[in-house]
N, C-alpha and C. Protein backbone atom coordinates (compact mmCIF):
# COMPACT_ATOMS: atom_id res chain seq x y z
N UNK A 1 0.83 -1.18 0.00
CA UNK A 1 0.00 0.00 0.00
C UNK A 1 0.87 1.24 0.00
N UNK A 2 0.42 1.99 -0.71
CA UNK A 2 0.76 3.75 -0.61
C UNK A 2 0.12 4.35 0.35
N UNK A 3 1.86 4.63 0.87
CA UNK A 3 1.30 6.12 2.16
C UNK A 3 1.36 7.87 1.55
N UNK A 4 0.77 8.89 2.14
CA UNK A 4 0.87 10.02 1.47
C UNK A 4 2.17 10.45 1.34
N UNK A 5 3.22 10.32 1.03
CA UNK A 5 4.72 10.42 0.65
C UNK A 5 4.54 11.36 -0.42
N UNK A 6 5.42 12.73 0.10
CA UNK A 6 5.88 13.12 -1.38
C UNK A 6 7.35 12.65 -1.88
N UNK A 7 7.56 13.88 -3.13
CA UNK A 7 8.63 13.18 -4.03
C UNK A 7 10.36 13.25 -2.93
N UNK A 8 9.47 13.45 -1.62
CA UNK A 8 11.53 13.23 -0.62
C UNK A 8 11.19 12.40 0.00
N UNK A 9 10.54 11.20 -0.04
CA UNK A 9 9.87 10.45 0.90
C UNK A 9 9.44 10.54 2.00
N UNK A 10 8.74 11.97 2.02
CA UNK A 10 8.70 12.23 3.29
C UNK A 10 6.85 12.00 3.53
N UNK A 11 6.13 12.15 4.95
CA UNK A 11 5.17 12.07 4.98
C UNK A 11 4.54 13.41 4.53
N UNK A 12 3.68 13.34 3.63
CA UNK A 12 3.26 14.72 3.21
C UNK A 12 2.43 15.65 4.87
N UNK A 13 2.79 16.81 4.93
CA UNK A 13 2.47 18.03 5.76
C UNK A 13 2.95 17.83 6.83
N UNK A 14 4.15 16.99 7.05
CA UNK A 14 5.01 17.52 8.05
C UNK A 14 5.58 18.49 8.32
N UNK A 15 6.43 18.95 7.13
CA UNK A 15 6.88 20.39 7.66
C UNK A 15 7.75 20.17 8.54
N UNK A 16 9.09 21.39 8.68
CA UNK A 16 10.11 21.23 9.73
C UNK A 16 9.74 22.20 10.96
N UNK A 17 10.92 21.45 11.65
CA UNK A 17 10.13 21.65 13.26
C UNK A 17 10.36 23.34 13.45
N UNK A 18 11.16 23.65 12.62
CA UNK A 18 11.78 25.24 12.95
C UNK A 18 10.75 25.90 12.82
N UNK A 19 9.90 25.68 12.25
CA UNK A 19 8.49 25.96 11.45
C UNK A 19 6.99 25.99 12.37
N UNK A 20 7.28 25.52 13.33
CA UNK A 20 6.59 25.15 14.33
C UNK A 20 5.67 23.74 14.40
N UNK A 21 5.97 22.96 13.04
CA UNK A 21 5.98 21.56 13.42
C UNK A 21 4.90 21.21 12.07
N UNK A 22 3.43 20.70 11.85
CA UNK A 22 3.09 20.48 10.75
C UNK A 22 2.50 21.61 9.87
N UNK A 23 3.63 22.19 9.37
CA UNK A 23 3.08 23.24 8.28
C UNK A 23 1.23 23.38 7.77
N UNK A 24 1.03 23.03 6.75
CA UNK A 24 -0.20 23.29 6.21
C UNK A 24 -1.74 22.73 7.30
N UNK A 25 -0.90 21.40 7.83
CA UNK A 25 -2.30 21.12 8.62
C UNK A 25 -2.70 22.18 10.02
N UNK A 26 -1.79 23.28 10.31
CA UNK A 26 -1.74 23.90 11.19
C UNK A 26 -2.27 25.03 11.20
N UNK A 27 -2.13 25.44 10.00
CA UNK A 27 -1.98 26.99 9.49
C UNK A 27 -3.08 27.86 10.15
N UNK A 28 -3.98 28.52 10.32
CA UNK A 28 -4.93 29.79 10.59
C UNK A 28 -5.32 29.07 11.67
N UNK A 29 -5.33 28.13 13.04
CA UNK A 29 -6.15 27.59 13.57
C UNK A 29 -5.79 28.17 14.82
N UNK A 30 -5.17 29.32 15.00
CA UNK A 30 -5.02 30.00 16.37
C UNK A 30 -6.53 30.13 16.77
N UNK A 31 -6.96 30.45 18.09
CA UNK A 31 -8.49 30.61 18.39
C UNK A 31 -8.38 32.19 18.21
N UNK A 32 -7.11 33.36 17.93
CA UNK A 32 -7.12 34.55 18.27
C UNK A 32 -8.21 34.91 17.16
N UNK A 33 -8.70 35.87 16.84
CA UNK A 33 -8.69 36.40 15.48
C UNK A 33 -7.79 37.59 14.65
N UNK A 34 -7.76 36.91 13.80
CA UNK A 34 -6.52 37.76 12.82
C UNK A 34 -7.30 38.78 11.53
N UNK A 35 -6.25 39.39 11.38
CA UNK A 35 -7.04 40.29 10.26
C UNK A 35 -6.37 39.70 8.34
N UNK A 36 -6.60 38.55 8.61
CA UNK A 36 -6.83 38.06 7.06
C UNK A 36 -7.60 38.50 6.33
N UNK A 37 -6.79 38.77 5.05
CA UNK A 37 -7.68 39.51 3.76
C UNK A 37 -8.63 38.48 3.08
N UNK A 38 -8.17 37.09 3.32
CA UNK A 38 -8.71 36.24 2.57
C UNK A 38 -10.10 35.43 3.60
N UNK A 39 -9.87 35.80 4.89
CA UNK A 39 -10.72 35.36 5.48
C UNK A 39 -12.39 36.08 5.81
N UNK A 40 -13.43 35.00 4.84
CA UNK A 40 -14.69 35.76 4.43
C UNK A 40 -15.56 36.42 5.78
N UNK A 41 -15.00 36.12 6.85
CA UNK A 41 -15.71 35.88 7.89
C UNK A 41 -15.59 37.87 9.02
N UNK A 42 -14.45 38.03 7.89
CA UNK A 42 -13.88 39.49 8.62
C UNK A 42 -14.90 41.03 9.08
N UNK A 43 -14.83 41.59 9.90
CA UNK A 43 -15.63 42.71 9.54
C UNK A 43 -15.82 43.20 8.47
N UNK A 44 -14.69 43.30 8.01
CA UNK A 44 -14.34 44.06 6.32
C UNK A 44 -14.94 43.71 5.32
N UNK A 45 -15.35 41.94 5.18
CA UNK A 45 -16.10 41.42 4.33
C UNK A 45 -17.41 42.00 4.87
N UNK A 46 -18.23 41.65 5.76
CA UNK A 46 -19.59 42.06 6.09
C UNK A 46 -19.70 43.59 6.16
N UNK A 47 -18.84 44.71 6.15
CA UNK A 47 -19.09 45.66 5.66
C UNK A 47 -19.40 45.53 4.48
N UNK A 48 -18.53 44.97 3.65
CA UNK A 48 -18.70 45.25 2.20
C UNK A 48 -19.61 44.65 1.59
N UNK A 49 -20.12 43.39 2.15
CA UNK A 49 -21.62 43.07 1.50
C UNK A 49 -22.70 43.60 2.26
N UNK A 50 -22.39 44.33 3.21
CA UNK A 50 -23.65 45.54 3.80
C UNK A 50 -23.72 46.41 3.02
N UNK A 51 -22.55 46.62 2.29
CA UNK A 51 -22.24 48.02 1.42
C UNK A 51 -23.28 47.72 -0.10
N UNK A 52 -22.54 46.66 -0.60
CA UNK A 52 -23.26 46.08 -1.80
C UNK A 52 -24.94 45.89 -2.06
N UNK A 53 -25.03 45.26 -0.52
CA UNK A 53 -26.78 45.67 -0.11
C UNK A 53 -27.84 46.76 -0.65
N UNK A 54 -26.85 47.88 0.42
CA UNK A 54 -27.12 49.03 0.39
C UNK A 54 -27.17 49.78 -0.72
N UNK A 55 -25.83 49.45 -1.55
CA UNK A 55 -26.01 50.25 -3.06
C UNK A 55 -26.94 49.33 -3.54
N UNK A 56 -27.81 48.01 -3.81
CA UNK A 56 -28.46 47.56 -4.78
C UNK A 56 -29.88 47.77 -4.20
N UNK A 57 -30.19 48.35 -3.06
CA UNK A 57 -31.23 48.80 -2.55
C UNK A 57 -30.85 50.03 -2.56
N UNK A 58 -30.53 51.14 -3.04
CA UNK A 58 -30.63 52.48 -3.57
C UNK A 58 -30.78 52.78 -5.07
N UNK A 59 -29.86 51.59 -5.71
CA UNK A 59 -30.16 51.52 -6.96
C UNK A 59 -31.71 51.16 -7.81
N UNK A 60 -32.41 50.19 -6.59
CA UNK A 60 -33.76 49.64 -7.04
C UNK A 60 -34.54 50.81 -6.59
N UNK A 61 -34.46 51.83 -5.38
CA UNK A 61 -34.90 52.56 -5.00
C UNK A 61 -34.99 54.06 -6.11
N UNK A 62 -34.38 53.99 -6.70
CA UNK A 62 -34.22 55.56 -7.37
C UNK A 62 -34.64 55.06 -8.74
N UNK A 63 -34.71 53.76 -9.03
CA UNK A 63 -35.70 53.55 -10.48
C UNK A 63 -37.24 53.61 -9.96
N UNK A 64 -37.51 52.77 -8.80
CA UNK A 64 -39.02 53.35 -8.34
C UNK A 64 -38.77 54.85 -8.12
N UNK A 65 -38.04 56.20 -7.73
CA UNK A 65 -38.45 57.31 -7.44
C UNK A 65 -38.65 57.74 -8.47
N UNK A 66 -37.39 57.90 -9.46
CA UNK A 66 -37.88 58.37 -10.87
C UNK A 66 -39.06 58.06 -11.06
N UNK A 67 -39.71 57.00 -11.51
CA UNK A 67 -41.20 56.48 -11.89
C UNK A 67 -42.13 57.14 -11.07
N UNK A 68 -41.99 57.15 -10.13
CA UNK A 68 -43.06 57.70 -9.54
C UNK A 68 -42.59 59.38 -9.51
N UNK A 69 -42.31 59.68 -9.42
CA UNK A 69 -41.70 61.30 -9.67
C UNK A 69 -42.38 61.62 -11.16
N UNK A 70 -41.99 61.11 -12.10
CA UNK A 70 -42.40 61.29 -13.52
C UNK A 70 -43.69 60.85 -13.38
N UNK A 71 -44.18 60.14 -13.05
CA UNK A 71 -45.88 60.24 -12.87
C UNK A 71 -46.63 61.04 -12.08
N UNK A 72 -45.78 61.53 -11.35
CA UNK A 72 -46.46 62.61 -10.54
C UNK A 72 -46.25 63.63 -11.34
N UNK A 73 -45.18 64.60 -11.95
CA UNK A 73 -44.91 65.22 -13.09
C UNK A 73 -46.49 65.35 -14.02
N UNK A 74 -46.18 64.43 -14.74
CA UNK A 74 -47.50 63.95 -15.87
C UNK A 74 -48.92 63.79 -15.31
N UNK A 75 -49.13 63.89 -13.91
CA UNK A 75 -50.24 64.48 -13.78
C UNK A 75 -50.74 65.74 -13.93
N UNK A 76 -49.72 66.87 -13.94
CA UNK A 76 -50.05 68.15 -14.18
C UNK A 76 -49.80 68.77 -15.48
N UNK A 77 -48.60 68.02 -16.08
CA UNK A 77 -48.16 68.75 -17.16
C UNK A 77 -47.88 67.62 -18.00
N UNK A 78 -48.16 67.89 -19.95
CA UNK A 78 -47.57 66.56 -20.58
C UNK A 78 -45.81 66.80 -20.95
N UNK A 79 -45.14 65.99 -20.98
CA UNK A 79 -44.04 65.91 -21.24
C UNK A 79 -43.46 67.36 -22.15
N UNK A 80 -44.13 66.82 -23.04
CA UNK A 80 -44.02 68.52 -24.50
C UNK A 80 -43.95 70.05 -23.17
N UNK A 81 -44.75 69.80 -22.22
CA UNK A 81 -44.37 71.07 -21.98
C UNK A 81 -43.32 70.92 -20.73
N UNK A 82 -43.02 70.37 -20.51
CA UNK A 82 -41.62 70.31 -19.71
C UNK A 82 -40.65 70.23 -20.49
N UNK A 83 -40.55 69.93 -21.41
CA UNK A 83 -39.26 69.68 -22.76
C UNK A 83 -39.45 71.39 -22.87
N UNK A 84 -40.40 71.64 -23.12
CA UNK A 84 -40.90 72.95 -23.99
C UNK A 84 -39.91 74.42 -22.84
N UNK A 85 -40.10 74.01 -21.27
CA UNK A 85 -39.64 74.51 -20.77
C UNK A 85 -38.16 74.26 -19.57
N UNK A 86 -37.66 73.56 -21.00
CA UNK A 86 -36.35 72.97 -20.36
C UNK A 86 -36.18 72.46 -18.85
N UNK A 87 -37.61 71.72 -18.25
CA UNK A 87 -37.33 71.37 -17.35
C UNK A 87 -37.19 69.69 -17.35
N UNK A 88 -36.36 68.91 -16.59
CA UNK A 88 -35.74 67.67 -17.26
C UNK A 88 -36.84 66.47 -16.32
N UNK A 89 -36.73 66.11 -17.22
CA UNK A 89 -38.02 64.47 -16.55
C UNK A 89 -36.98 64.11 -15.19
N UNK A 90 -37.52 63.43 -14.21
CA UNK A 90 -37.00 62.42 -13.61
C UNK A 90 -36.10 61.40 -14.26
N UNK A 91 -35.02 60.99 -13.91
CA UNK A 91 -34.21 59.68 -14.47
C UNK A 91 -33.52 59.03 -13.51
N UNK A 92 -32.77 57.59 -13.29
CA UNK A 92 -33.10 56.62 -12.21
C UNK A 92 -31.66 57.21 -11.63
N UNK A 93 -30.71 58.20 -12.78
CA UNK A 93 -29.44 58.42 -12.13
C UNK A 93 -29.78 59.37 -11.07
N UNK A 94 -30.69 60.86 -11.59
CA UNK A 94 -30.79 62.13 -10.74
C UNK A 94 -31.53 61.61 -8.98
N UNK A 95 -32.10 60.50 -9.97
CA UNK A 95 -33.07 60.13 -8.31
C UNK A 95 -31.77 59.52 -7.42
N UNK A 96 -31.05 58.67 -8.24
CA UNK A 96 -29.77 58.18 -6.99
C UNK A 96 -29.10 59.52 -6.44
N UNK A 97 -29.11 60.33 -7.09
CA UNK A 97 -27.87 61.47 -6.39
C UNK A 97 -28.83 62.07 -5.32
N UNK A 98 -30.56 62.23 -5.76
CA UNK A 98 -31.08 62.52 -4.56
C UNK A 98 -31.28 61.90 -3.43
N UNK A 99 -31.07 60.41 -3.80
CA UNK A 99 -31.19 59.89 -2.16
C UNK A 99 -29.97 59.30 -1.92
N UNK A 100 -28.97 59.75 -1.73
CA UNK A 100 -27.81 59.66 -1.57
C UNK A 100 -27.39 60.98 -0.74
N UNK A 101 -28.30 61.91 -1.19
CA UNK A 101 -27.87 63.49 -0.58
C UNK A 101 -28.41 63.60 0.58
N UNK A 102 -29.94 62.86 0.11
CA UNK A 102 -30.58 63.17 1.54
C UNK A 102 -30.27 61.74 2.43
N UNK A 103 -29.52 60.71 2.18
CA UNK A 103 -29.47 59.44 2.90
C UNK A 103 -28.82 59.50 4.39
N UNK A 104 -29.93 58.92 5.08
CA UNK A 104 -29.47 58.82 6.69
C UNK A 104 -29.61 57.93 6.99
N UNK A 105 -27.99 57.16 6.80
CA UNK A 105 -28.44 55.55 6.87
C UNK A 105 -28.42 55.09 8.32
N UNK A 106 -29.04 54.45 8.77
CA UNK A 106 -29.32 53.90 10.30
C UNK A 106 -29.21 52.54 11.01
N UNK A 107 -29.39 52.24 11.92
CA UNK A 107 -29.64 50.63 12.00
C UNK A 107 -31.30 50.52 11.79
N UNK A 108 -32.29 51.62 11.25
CA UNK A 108 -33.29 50.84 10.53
C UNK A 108 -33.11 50.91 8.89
N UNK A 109 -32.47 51.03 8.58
CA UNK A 109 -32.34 50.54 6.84
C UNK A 109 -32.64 49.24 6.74
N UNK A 110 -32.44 48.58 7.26
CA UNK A 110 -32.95 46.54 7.71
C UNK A 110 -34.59 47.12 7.41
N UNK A 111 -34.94 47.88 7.76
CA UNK A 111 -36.94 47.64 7.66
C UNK A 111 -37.24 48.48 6.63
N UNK A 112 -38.00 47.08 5.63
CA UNK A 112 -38.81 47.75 4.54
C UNK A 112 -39.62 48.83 4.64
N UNK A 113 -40.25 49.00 5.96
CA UNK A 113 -41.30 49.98 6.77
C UNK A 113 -40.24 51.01 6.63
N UNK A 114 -39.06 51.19 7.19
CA UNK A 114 -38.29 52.59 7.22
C UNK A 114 -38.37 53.44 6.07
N UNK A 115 -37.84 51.93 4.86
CA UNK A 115 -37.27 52.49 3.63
C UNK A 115 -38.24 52.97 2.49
N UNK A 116 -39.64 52.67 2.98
CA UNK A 116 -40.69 53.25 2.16
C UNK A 116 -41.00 54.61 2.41
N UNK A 117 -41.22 54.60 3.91
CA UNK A 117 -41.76 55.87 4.31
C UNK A 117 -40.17 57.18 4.19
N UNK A 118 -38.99 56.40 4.15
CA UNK A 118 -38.39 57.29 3.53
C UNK A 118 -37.75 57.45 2.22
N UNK A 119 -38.43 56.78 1.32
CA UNK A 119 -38.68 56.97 0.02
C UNK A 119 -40.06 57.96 -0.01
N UNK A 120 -40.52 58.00 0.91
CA UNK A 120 -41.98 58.71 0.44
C UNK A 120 -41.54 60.02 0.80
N UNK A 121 -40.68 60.30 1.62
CA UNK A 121 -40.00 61.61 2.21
C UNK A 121 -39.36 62.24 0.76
N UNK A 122 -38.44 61.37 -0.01
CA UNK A 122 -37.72 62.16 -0.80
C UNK A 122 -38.55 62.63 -1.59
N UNK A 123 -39.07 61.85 -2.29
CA UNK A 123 -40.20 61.64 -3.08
C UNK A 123 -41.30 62.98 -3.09
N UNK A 124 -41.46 63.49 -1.69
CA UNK A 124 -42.10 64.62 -1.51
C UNK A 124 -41.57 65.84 -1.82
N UNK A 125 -40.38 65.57 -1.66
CA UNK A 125 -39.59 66.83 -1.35
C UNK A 125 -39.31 67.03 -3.10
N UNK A 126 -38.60 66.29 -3.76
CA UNK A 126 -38.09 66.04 -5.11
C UNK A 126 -39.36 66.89 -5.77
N UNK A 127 -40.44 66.42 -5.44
CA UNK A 127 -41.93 66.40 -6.19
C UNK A 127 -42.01 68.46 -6.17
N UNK A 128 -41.58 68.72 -4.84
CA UNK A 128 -41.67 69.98 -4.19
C UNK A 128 -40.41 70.90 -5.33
N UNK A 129 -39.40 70.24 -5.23
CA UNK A 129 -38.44 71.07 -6.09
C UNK A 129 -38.64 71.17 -7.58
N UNK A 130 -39.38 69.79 -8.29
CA UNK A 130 -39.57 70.07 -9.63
C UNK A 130 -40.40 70.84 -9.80
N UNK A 131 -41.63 70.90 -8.97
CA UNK A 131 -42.61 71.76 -9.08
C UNK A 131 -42.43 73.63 -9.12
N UNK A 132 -41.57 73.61 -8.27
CA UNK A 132 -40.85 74.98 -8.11
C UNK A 132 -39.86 75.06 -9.45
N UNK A 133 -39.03 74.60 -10.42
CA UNK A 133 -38.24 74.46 -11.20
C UNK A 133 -39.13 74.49 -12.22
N UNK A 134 -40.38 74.13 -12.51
CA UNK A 134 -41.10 74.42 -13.55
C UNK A 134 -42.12 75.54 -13.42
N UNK A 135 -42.36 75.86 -12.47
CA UNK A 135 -42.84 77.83 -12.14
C UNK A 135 -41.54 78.91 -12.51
N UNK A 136 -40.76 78.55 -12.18
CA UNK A 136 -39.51 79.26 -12.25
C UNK A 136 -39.59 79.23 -13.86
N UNK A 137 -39.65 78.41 -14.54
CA UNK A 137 -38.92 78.33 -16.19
C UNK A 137 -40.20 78.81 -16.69
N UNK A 138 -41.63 78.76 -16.36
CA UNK A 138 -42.92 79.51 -16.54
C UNK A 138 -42.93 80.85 -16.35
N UNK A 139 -42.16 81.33 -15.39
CA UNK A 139 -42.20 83.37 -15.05
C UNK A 139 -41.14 83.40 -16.04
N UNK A 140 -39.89 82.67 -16.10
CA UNK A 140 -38.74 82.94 -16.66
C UNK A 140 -39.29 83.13 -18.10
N UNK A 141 -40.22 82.34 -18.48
CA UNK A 141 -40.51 82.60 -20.17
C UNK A 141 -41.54 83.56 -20.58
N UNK A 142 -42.28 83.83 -19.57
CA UNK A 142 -43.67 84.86 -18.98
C UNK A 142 -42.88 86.40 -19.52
N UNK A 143 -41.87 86.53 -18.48
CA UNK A 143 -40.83 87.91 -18.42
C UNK A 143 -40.23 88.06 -20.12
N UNK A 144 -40.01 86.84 -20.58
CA UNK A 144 -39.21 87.04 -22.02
C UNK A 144 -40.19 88.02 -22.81
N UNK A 145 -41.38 87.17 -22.67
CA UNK A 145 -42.85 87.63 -23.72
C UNK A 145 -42.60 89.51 -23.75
C-alpha cells in the first residue's frame, strides 16, 4: 500500500520543526482572530456586502423614485411642456444622487417599513423642487414675452 509520501519520501504536511511543526495542517487555527484579507468571515467582508446591499437597494430605489416622480410630473403637465420649458423628466441616475444626498443611513435601513416611508419623504420633497423648477422656467418665459 501507498502512504501520502511526497517526491523526498517524506510524509506529506510535516513540515520542519523550525516551522513550528506540521506546516499546512496547522496553518490559521489560532483561536485569536486575525485580520486576514482572505478570510470571508472578517468585519471588512460584512461591511462590504452591507455596502453592496445598500447600493443595490438604492439603486432599485431611485428607479421606483424616478417612476413615480415622472408620474407625478405627468399628472399636471404633458411631457411637450416640460421639454418645452427645459425642465428635465425624472431619471433613475438624478433620483440616486437625490437619495444619496438626503441618505441617513441607520440601523433601521434593515426595515422595509423605514425604507418606504423614507422613500416617500424624498419623493415629496423632489416632487416639491420640480414643481418649483417648472414655475420658475414659466415666469422665466412669462418675463421674455
Amino acid at each position: 500500500m501507498s502512504d501520502a509520501r511526497n517526491s523526498s519520501s517524506n510524509i506529506r504536511g510535516g513540515g520542519a520543526r523550525q516551522t513550528g511543526g506540521s506546516g499546512r495542517t496547522q496553518k490559521n487555527t489560532s483561536s485569536t482572530p486575525t485580520n486576514n484579507k482572505n478570510d470571508p468571515f472578517t468585519t471588512n467582508t460584512l461591511d462590504k456586502k452591507a455596502l453592496l446591499k445598500l447600493n443595490l437597494q438604492l439603486r432599485t430605489m431611485s428607479k421606483r423614485l424616478a417612476l413615480l416622480a415622472r408620474t407625478t410630473m405627468l399628472e399636471h403637465h404633458t411631457e411637450e411642456e416640460y421639454a418645452g420649458m427645459n425642465v428635465p423628466m425624472p431619471d433613475p441616475e438624478t433620483a440616486l444622487v437625490k437619495l444619496r444626498a438626503m441618505a441617513k443611513f441607520t440601523e433601521e435601513w434593515h426595515d422595509a417599513g423605514f425604507r418606504e416611508r423614507w422613500l416617500g419623504d424624498v419623493l415629496e420633497v423632489w416632487n416639491r423642487e420640480l414643481k418649483e423648477d417648472y414655475e420658475k422656467a414659466v415666469r422665466a418665459a412669462e418675463e421674455r414675452r
